[in-house]
Protein backbone atom coordinates (compact mmCIF):
# COMPACT_ATOMS: atom_id res chain seq x y z
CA UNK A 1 0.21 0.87 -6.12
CA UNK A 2 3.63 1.66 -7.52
CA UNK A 3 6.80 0.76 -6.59
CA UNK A 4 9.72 2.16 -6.49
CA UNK A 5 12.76 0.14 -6.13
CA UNK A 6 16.23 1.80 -6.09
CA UNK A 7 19.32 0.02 -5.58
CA UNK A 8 22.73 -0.59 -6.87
CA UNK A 9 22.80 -3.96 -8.83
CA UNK A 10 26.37 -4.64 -8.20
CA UNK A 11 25.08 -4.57 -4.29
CA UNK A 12 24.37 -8.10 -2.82
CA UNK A 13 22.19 -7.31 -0.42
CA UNK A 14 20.28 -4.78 -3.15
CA UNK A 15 20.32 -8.43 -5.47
CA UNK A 16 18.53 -10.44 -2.43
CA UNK A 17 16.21 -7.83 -1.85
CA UNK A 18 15.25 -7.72 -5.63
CA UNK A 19 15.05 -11.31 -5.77
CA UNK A 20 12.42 -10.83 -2.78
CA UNK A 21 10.30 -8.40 -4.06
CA UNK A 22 10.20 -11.26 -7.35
CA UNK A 23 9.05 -13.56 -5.35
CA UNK A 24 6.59 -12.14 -3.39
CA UNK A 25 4.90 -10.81 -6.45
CA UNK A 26 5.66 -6.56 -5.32
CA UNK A 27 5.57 -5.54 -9.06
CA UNK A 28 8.17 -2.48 -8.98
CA UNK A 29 10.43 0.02 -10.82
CA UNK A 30 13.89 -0.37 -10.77
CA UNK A 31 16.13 2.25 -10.82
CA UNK A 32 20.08 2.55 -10.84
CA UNK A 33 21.45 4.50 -8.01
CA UNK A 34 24.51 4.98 -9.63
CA UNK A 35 23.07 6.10 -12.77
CA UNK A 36 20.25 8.47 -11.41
CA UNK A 37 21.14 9.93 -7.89
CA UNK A 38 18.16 10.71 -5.68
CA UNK A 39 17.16 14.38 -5.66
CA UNK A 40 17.92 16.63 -2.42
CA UNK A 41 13.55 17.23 -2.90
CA UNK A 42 12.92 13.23 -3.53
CA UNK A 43 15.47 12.58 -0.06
CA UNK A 44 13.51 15.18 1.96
CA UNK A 45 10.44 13.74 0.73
CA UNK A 46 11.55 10.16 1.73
CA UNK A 47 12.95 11.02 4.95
CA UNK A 48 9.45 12.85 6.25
CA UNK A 49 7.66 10.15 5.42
CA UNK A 50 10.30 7.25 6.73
CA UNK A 51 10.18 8.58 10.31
CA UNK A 52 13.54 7.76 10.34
CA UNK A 53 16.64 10.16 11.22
CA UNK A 54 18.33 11.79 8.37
CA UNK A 55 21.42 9.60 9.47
CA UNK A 56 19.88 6.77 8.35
CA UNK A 57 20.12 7.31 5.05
CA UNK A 58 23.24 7.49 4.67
CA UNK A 59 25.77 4.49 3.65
CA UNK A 60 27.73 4.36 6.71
CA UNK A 61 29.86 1.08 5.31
CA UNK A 62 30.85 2.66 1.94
CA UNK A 63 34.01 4.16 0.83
CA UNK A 64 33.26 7.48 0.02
CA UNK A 65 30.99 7.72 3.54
CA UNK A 66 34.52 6.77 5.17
CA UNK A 67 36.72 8.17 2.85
CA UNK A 68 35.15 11.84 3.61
CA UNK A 69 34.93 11.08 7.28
CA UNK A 70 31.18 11.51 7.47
CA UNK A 71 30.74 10.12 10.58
CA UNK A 72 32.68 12.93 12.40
CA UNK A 73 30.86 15.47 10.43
CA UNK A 74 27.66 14.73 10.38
CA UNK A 75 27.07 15.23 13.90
CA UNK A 76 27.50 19.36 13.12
CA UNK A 77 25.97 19.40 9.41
CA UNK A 78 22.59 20.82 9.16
CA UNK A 79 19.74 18.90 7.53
CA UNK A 80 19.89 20.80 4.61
CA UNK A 81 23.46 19.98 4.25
CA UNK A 82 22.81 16.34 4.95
CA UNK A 83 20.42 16.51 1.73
CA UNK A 84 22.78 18.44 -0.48
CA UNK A 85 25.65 15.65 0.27
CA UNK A 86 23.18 12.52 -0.22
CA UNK A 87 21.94 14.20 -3.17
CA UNK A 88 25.24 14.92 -4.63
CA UNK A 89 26.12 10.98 -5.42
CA UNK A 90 24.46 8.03 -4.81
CA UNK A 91 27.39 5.81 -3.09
CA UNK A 92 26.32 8.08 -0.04
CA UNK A 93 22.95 6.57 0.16
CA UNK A 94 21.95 3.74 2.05
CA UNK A 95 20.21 1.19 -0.05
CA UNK A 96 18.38 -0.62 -1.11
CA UNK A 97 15.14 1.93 -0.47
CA UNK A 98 11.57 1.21 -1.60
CA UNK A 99 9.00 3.49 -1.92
CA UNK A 100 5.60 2.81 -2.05
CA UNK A 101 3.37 5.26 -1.15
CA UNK A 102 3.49 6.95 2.61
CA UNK A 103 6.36 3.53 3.00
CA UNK A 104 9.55 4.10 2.88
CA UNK A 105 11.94 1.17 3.39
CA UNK A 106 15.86 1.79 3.71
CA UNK A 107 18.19 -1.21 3.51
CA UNK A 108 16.53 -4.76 3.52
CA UNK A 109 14.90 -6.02 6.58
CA UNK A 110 13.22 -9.04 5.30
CA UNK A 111 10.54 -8.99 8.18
CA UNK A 112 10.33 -5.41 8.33
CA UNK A 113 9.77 -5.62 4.22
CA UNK A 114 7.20 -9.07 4.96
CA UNK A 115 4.81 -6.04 7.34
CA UNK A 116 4.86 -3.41 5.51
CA UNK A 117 5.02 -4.52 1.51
């Protein structure tokens, strides 16, 4: 089954997840957040399938996320605006995310990655 792995290398918690899809053998393909943004139709796709709220995609702890005030915000934004911001640059995004299939995994849980991988 492929992988998808996207992350941004300069990320340490994107390097120990990496490093822990090596070693448990999860061949996958890497991709650069930085360099190739998630799409607003790849985001909506991940976030129906997650389960999770739109919220949690986003990088609460980054820069920009503060910088922009996001967390006031996104309380009124629509979904659709939600997915137009995340899909506008990928500091926004939460990561690492793996997608494999009807999984998708956003930030590293190394049990939560152990079930489901």
């Amino acid at each position: 089954m492929n992988t998808l792995f996207i992350e941004y290398p300069k990320c340490t918690t994107c390097q120990k997840a990496k490093k822990w899809l090596t070693e448990h053998q999860v061949d996958f393909e890497d991709r650069n957040i930085s360099e190739e943004n998630p799409t607003k139709e790849e985001l909506e796709q991940w976030y129906k399938v997650s389960g999770l709220p739109l919220k949690k995609f986003f990088n609460t702890s980054g820069q920009l996320y503060r910088q922009m005030e996001l967390k006031e915000k996104l309380a009124t934004m629509a979904e659709s605006e939600m997915l137009e911001l995340l899909a506008s640059n990928g500091m926004l995004v939460k990561r690492p995310i793996v997608v494999q299939g009807d999984c998708v995994l956003v930030g590293f849980k190394e049990a939560e990655w152990a079930e489901r991988l």
